[in-house]
N, C-alpha and C. Protein backbone atom coordinates (compact mmCIF):
# COMPACT_ATOMS: atom_id res chain seq x y z
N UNK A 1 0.86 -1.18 0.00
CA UNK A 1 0.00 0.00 0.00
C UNK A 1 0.90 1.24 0.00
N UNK A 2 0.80 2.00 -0.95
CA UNK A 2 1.33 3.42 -1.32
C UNK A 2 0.32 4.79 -1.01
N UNK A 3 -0.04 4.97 0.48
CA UNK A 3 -0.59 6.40 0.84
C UNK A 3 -0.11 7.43 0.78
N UNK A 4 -1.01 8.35 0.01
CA UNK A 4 -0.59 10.13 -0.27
C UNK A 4 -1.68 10.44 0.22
N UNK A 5 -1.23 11.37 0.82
CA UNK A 5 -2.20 12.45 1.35
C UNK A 5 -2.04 13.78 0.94
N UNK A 6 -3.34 14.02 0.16
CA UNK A 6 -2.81 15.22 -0.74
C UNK A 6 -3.68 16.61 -0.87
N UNK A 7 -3.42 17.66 -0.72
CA UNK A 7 -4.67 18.88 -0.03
C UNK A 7 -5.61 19.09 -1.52
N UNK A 8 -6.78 19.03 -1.43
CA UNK A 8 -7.40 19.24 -2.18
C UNK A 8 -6.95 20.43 -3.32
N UNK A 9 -7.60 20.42 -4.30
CA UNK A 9 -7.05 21.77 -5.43
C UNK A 9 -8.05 21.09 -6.68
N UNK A 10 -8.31 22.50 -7.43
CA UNK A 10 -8.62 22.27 -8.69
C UNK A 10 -8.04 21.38 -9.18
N UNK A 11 -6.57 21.05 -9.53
CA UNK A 11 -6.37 19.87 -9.92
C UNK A 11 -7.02 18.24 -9.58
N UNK A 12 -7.16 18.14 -8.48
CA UNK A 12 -7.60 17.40 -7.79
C UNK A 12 -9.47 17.02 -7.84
N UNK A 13 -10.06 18.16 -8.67
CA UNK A 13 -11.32 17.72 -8.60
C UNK A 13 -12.05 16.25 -9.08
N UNK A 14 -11.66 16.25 -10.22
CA UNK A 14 -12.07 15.08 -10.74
C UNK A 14 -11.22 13.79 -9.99
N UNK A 15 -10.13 13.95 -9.16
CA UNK A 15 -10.54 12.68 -8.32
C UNK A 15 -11.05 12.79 -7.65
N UNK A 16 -11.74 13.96 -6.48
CA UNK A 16 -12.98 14.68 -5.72
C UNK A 16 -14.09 13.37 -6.05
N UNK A 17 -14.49 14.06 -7.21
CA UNK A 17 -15.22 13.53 -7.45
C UNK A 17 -16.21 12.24 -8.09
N UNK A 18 -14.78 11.98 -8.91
CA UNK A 18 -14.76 9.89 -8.69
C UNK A 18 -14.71 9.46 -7.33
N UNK A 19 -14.10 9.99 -6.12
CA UNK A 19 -14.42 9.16 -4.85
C UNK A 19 -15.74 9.04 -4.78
N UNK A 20 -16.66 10.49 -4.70
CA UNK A 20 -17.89 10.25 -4.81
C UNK A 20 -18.58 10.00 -5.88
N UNK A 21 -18.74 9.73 -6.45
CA UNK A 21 -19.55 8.83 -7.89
C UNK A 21 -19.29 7.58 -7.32
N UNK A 22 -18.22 7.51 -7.20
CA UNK A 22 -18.06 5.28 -7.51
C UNK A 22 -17.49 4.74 -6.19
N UNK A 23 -16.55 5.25 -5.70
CA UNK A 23 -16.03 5.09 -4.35
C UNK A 23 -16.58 4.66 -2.87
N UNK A 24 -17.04 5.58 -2.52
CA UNK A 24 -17.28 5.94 -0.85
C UNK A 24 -18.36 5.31 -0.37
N UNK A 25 -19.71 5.42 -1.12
CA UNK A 25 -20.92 4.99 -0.79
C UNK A 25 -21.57 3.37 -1.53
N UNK A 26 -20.60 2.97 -2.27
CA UNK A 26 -20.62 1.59 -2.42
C UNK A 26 -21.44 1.07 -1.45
N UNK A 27 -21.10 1.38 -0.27
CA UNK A 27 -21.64 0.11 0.73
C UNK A 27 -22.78 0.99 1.54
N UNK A 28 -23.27 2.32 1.32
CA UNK A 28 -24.22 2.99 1.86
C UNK A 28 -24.88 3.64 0.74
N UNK A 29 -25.65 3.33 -0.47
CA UNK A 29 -25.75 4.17 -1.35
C UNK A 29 -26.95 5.53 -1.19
N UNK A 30 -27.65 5.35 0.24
CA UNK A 30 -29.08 5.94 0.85
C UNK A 30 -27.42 7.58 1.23
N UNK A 31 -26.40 7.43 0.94
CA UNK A 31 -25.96 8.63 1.70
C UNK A 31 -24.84 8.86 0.56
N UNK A 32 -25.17 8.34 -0.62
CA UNK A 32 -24.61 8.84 -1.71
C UNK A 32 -24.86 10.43 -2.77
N UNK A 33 -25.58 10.93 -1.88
CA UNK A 33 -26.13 12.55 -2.54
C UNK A 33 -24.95 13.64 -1.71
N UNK A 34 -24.53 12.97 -0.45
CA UNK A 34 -23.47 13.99 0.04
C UNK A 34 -22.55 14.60 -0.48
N UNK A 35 -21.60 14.19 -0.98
CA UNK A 35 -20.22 14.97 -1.63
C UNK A 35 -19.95 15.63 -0.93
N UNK A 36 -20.00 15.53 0.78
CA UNK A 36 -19.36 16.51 1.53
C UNK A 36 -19.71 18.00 1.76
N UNK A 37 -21.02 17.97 1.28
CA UNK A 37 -21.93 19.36 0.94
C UNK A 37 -22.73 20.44 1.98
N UNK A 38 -22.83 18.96 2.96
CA UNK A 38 -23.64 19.27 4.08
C UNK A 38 -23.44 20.50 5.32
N UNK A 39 -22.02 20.37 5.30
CA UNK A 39 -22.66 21.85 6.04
C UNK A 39 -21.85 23.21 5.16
N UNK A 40 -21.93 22.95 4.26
CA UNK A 40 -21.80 24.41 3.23
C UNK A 40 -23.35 24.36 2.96
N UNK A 41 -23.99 23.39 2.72
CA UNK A 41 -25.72 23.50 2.34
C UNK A 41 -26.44 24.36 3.38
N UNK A 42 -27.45 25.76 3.10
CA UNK A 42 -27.84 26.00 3.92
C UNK A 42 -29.53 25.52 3.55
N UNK A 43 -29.69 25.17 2.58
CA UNK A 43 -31.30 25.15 2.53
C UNK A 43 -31.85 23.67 3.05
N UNK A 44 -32.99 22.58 2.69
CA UNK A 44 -33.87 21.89 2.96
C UNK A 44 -32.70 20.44 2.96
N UNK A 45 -32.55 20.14 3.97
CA UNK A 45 -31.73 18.35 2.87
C UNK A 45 -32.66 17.45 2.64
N UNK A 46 -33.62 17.41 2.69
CA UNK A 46 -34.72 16.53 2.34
C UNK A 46 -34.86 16.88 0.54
N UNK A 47 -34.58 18.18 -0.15
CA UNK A 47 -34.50 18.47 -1.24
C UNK A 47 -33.48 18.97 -2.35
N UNK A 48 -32.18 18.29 -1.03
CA UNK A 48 -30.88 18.52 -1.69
C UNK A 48 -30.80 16.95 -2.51
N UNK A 49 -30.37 17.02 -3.94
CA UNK A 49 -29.98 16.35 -4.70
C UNK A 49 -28.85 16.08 -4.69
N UNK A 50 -28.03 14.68 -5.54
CA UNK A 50 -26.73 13.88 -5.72
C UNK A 50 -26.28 15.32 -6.64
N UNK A 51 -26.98 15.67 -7.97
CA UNK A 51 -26.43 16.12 -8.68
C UNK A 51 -26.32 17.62 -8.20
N UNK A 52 -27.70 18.19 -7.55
CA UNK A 52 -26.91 19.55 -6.92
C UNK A 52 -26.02 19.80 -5.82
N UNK A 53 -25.80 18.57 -5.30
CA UNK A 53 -24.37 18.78 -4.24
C UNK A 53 -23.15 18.49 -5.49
N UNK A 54 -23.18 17.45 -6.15
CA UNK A 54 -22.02 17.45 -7.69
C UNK A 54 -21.63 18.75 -7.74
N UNK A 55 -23.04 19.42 -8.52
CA UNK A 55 -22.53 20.84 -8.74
C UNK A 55 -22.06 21.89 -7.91
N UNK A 56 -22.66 21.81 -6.59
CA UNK A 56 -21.73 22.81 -5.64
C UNK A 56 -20.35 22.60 -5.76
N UNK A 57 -20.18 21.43 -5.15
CA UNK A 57 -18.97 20.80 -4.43
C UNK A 57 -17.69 21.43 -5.53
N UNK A 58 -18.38 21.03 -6.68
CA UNK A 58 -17.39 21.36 -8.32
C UNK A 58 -17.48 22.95 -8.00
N UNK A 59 -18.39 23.67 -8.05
CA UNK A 59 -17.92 24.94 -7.67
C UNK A 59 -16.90 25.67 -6.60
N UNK A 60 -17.38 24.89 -5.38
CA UNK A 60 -16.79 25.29 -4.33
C UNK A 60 -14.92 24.83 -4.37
N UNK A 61 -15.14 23.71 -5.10
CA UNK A 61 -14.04 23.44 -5.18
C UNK A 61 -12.90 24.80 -5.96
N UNK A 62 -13.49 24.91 -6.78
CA UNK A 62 -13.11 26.23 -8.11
C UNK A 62 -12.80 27.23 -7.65
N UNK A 63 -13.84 27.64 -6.14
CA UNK A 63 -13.30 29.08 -5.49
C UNK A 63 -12.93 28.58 -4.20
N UNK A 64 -12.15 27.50 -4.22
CA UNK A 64 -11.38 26.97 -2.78
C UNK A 64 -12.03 27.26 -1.78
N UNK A 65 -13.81 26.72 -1.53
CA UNK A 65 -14.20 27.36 -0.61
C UNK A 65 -14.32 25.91 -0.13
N UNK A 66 -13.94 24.84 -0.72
CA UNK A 66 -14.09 23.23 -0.01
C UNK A 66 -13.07 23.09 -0.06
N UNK A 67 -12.28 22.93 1.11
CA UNK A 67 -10.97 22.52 1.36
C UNK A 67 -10.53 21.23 2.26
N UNK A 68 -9.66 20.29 2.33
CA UNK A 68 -9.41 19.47 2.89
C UNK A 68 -8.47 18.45 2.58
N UNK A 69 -8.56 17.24 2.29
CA UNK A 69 -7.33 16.25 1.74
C UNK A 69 -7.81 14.94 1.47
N UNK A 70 -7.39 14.97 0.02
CA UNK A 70 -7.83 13.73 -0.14
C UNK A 70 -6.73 12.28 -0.35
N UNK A 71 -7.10 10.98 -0.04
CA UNK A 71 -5.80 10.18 0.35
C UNK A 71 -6.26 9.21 -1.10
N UNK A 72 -4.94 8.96 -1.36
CA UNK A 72 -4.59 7.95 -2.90
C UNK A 72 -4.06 6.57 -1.85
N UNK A 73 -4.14 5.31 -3.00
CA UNK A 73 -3.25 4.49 -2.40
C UNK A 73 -3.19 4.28 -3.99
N UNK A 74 -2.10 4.51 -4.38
CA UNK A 74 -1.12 4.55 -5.20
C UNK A 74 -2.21 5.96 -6.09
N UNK A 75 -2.63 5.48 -7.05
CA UNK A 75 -3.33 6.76 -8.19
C UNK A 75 -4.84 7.23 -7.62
N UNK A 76 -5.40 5.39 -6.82
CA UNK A 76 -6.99 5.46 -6.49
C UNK A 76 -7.18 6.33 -5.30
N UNK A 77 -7.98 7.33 -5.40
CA UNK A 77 -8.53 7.92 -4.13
C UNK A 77 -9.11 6.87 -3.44
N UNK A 78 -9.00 6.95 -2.22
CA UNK A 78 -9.62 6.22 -0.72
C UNK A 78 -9.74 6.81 0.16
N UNK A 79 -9.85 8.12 0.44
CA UNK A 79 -10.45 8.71 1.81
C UNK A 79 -10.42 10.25 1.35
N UNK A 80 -10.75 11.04 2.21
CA UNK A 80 -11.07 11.93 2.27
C UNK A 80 -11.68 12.65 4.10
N UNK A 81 -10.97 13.79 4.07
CA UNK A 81 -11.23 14.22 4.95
C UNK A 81 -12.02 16.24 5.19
N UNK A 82 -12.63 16.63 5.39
CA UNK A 82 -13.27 17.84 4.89
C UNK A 82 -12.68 18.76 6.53
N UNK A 83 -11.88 19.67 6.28
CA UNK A 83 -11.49 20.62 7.13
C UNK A 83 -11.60 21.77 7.10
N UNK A 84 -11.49 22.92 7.03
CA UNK A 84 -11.63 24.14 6.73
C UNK A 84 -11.73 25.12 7.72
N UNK A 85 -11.69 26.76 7.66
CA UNK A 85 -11.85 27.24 8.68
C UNK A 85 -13.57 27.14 8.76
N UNK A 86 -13.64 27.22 9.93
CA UNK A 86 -14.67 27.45 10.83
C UNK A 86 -15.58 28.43 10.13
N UNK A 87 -15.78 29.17 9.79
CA UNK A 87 -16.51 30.58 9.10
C UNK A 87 -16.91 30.17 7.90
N UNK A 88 -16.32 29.20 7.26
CA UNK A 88 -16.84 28.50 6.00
C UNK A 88 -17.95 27.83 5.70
N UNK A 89 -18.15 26.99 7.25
CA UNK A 89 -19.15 25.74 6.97
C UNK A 89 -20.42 26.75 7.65
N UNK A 90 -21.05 27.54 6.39
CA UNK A 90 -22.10 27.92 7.21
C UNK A 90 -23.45 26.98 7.81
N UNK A 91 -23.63 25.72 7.47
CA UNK A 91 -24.58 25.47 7.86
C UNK A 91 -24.50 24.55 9.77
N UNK A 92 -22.80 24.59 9.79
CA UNK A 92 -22.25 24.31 11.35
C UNK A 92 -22.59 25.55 11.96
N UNK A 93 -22.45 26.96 11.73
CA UNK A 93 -22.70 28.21 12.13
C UNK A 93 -24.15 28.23 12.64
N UNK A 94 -25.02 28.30 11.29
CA UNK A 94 -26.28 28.31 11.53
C UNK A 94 -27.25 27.29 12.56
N UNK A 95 -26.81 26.35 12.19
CA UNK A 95 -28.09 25.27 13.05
C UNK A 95 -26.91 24.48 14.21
N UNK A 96 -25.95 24.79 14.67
CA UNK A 96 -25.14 24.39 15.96
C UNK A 96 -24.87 25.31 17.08
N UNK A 97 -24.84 25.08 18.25
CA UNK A 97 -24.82 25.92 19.26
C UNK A 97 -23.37 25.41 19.72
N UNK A 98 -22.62 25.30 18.89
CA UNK A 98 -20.64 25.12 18.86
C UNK A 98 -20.20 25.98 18.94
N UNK A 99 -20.51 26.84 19.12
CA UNK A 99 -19.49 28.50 19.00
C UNK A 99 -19.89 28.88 20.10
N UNK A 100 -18.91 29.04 21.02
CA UNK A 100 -18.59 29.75 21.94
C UNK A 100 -18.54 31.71 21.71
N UNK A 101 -17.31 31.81 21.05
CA UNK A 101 -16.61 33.02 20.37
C UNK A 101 -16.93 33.21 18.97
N UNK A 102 -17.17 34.08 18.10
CA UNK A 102 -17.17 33.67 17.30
C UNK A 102 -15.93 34.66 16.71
N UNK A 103 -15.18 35.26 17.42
CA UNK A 103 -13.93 35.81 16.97
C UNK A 103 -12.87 34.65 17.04
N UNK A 104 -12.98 33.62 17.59
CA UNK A 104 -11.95 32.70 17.70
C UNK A 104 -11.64 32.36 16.26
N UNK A 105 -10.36 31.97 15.77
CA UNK A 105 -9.77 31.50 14.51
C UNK A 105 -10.05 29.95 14.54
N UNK A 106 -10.35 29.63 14.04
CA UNK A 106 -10.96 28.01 14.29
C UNK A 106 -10.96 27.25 13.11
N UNK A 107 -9.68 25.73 12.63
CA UNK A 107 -10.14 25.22 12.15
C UNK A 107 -11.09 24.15 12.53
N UNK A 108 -11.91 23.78 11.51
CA UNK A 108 -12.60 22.78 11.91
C UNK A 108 -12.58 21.70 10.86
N UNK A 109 -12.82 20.60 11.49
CA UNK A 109 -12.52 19.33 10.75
C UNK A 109 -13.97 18.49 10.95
N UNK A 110 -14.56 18.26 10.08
CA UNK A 110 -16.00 17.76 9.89
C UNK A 110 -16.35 16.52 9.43
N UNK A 111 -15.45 16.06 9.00
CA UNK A 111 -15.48 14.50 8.30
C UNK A 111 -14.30 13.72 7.98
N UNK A 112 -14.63 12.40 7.90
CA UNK A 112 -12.99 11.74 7.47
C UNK A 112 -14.06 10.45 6.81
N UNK A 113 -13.82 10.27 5.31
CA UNK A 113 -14.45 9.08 4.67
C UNK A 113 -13.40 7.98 4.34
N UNK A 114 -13.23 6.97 4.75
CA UNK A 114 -12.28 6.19 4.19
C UNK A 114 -12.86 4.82 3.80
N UNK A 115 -12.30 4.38 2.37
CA UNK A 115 -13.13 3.52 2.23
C UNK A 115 -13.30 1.89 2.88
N UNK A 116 -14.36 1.36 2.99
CA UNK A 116 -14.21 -0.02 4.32
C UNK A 116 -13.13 -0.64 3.69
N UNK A 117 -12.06 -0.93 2.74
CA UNK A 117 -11.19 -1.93 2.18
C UNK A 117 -9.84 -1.19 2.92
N UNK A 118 -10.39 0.31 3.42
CA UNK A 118 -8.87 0.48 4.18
C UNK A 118 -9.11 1.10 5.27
N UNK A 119 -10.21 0.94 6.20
CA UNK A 119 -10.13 1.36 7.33
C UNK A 119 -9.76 0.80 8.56
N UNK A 120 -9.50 1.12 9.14
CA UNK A 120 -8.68 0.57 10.75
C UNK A 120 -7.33 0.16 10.33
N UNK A 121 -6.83 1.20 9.66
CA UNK A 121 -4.84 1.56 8.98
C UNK A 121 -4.57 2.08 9.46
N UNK A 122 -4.75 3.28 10.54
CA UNK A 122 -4.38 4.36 10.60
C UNK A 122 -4.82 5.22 9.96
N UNK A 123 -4.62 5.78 8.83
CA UNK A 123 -5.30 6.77 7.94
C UNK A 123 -6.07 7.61 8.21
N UNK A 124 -6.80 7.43 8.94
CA UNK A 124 -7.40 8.90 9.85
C UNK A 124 -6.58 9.33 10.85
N UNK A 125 -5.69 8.67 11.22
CA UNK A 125 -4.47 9.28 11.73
C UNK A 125 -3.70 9.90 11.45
N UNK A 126 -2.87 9.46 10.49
CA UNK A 126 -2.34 10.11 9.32
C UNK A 126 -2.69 11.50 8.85
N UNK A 127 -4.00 11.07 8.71
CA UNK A 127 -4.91 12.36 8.17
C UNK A 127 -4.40 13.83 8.92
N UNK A 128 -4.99 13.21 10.20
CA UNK A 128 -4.79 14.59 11.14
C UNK A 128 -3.85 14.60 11.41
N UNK A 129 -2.58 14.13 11.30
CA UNK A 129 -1.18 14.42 11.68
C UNK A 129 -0.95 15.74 10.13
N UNK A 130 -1.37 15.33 9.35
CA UNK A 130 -1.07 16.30 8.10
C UNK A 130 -2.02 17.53 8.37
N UNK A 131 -2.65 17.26 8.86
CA UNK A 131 -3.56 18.83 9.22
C UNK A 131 -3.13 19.47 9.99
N UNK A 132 -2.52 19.17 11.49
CA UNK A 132 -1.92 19.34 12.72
C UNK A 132 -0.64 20.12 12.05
N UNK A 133 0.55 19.08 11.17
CA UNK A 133 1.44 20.16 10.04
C UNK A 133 0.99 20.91 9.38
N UNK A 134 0.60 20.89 8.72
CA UNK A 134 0.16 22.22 7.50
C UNK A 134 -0.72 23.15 8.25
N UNK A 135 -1.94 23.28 9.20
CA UNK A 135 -2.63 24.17 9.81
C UNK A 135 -2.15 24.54 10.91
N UNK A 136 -1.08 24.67 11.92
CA UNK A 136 -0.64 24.91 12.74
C UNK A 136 -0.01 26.65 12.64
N UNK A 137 0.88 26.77 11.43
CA UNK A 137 1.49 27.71 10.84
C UNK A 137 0.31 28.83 10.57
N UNK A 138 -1.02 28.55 10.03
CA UNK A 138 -2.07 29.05 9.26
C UNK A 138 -2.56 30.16 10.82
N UNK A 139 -3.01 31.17 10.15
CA UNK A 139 -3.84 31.82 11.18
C UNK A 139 -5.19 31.42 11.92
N UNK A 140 -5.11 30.34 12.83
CA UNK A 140 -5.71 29.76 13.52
C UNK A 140 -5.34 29.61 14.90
N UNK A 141 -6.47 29.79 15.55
CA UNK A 141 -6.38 29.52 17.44
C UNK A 141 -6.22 28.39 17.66
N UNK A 142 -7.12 27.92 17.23
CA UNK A 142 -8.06 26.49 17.82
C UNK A 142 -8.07 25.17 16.38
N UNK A 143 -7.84 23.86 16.93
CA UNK A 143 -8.16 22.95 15.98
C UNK A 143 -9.89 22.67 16.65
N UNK A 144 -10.98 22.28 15.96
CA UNK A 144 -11.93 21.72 16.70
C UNK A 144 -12.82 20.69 15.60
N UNK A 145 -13.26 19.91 16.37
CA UNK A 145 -13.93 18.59 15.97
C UNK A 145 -14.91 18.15 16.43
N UNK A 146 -15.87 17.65 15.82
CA UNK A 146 -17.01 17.26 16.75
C UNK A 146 -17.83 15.88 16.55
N UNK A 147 -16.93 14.68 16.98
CA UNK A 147 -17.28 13.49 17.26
C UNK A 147 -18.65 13.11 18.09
N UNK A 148 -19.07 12.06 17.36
CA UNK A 148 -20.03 11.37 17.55
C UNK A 148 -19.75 10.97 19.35
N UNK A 149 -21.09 10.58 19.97
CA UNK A 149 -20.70 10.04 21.29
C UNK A 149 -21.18 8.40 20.83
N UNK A 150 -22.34 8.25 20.37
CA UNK A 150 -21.91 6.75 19.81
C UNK A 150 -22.47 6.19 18.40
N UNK A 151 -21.40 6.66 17.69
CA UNK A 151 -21.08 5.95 16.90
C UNK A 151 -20.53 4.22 16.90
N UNK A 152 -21.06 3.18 16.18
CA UNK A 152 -21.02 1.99 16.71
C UNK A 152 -20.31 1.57 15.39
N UNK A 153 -19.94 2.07 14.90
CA UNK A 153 -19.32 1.38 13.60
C UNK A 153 -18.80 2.39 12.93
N UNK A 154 -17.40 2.11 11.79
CA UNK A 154 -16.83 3.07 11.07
C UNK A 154 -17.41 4.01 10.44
N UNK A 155 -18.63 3.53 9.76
CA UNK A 155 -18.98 4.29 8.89
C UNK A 155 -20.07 5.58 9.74
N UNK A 156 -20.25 4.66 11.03
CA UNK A 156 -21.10 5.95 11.78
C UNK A 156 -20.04 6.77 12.06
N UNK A 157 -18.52 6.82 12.79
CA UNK A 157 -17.67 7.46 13.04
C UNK A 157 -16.97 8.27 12.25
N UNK A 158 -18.33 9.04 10.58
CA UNK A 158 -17.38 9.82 9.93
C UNK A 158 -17.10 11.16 10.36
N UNK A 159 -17.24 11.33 11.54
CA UNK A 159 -16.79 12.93 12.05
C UNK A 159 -15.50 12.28 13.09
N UNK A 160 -14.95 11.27 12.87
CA UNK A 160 -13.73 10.68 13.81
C UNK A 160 -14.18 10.64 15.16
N UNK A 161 -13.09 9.33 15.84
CA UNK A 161 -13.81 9.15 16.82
C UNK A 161 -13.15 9.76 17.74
N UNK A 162 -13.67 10.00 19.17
CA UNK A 162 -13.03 10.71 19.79
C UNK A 162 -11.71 10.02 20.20
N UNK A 163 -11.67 8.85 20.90
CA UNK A 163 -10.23 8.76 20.59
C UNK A 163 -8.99 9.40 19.18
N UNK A 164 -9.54 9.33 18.83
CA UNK A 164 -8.42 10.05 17.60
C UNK A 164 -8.13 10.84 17.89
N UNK A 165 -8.68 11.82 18.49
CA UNK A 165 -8.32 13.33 18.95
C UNK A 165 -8.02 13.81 20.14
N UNK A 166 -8.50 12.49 21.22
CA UNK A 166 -7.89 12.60 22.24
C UNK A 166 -6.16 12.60 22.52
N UNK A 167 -5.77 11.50 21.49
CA UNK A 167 -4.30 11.31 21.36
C UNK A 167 -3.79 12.21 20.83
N UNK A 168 -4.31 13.22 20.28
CA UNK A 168 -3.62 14.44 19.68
C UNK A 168 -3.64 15.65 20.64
N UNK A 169 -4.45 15.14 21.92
CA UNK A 169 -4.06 16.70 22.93
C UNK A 169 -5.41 17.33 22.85
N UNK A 170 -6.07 16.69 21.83
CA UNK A 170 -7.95 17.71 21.80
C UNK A 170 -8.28 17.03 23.28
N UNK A 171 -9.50 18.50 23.85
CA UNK A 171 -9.79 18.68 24.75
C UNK A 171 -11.12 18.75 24.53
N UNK A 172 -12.40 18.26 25.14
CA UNK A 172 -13.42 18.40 25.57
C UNK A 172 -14.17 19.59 25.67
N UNK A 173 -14.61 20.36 25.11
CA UNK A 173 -15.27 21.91 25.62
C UNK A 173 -16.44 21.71 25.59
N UNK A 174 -17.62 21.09 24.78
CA UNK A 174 -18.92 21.38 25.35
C UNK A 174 -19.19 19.71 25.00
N UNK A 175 -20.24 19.16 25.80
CA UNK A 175 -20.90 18.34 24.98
C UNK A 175 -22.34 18.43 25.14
N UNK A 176 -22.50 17.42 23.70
CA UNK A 176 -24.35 17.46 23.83
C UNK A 176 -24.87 16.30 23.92
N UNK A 177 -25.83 15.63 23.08
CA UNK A 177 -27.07 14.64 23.47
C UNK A 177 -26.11 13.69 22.89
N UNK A 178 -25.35 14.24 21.65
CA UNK A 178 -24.98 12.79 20.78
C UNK A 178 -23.45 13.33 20.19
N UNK A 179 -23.32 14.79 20.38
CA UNK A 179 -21.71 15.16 20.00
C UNK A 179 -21.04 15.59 20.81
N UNK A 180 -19.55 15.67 20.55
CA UNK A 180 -18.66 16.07 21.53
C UNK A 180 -17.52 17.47 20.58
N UNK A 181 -17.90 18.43 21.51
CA UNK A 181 -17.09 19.08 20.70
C UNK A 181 -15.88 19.42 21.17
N UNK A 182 -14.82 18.85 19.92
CA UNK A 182 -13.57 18.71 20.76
C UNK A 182 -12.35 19.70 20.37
N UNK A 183 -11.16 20.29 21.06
CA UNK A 183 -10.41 22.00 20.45
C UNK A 183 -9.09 21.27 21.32
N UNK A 184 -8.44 21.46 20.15
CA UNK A 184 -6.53 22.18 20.43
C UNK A 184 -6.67 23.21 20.52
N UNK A 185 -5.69 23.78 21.11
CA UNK A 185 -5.13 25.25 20.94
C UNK A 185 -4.13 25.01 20.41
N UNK A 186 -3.61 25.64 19.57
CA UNK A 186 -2.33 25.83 18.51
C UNK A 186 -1.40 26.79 18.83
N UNK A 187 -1.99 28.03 19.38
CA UNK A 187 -1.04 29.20 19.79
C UNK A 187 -0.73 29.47 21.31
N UNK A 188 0.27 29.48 21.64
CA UNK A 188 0.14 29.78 23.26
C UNK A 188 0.45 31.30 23.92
């Protein structure tokens, strides 16, 4: 196995988006309309479409407003992880009571898809070790995440589980009925 982990870019769309066409939802196809859309979506999801998240995602991608990393094992995409600052994902803004501050610099990390033929590798480890490098430097306070409390299986655990982030030094700041919202500090 040959893993790259590689930051999203226009170049990169069209493997974007072969993960989702053929990839990811193989084994869930009832959650194959996502493309990672969901909290840039602010309207109905009961009337969000496969093909109008396609078309965002392809946009957003274009004005780097979807950012994150996607992982090859050798040429094939196999995971994907959706990060970005905080101020981006408006529909985490709108319908979450996660914000404390809202002056805080905050990345946030919202998903990690990897596909079942390579999960429990590491690779969501990995993942966030490359985010932890590359976003550390970036004008940001806070890393934050917001894991499932039970998730019973991989594919429920696509917001990572909290162990993952516990081993990285994330800390606990609020929780709720079913999430945990979890923050590094980066700057001291």
């Amino acid at each position: 196995m040959e893993i790259k982990i590689k930051p999203l870019s226009k170049d990169l769309r069209d493997d974007y988006l072969f993960f989702f066409d053929n990839i990811i939802f193989e084994d869930n196809p009832d959650r194959a309309k996502c493309y990672c859309y969901d909290y840039h979506f602010l309207g109905d999801i009961p009337t969000c479409t496969r093909a109008m998240s396609r078309a965002a995602v392809s946009n957003l991608i274009d004005e780097t407003k979807l950012t994150g990393y996607l992982v090859f094992n050798n040429d094939q995409p196999i995971g994907w992880c959706n990060v970005n600052n905080r101020s981006n994902y408006q529909r985490l803004l709108r319908d979450y009571d996660y914000v404390d501050n809202p002056n805080d610099k905050v990345c946030s990390i919202v998903c990690f898809l990897i596909h079942p033929d390579y999960r429990r590798q590491g690779i969501a480890k990995k993942i966030l070790e490359k985010i932890i490098m590359d976003h550390s430097s970036k004008d940001f306070d806070y890393f934050e995440a917001y894991p499932k409390k039970a998730a019973t299986s991989c594919e429920g655990n696509f917001k990572g589980p909290l162990e993952l982030y516990t081993q990285f030094d994330f800390e606990i700041i609020k929780e709720y009925e079913d999430v945990y919202v979890v923050r590094k500090k980066i700057k001291t």
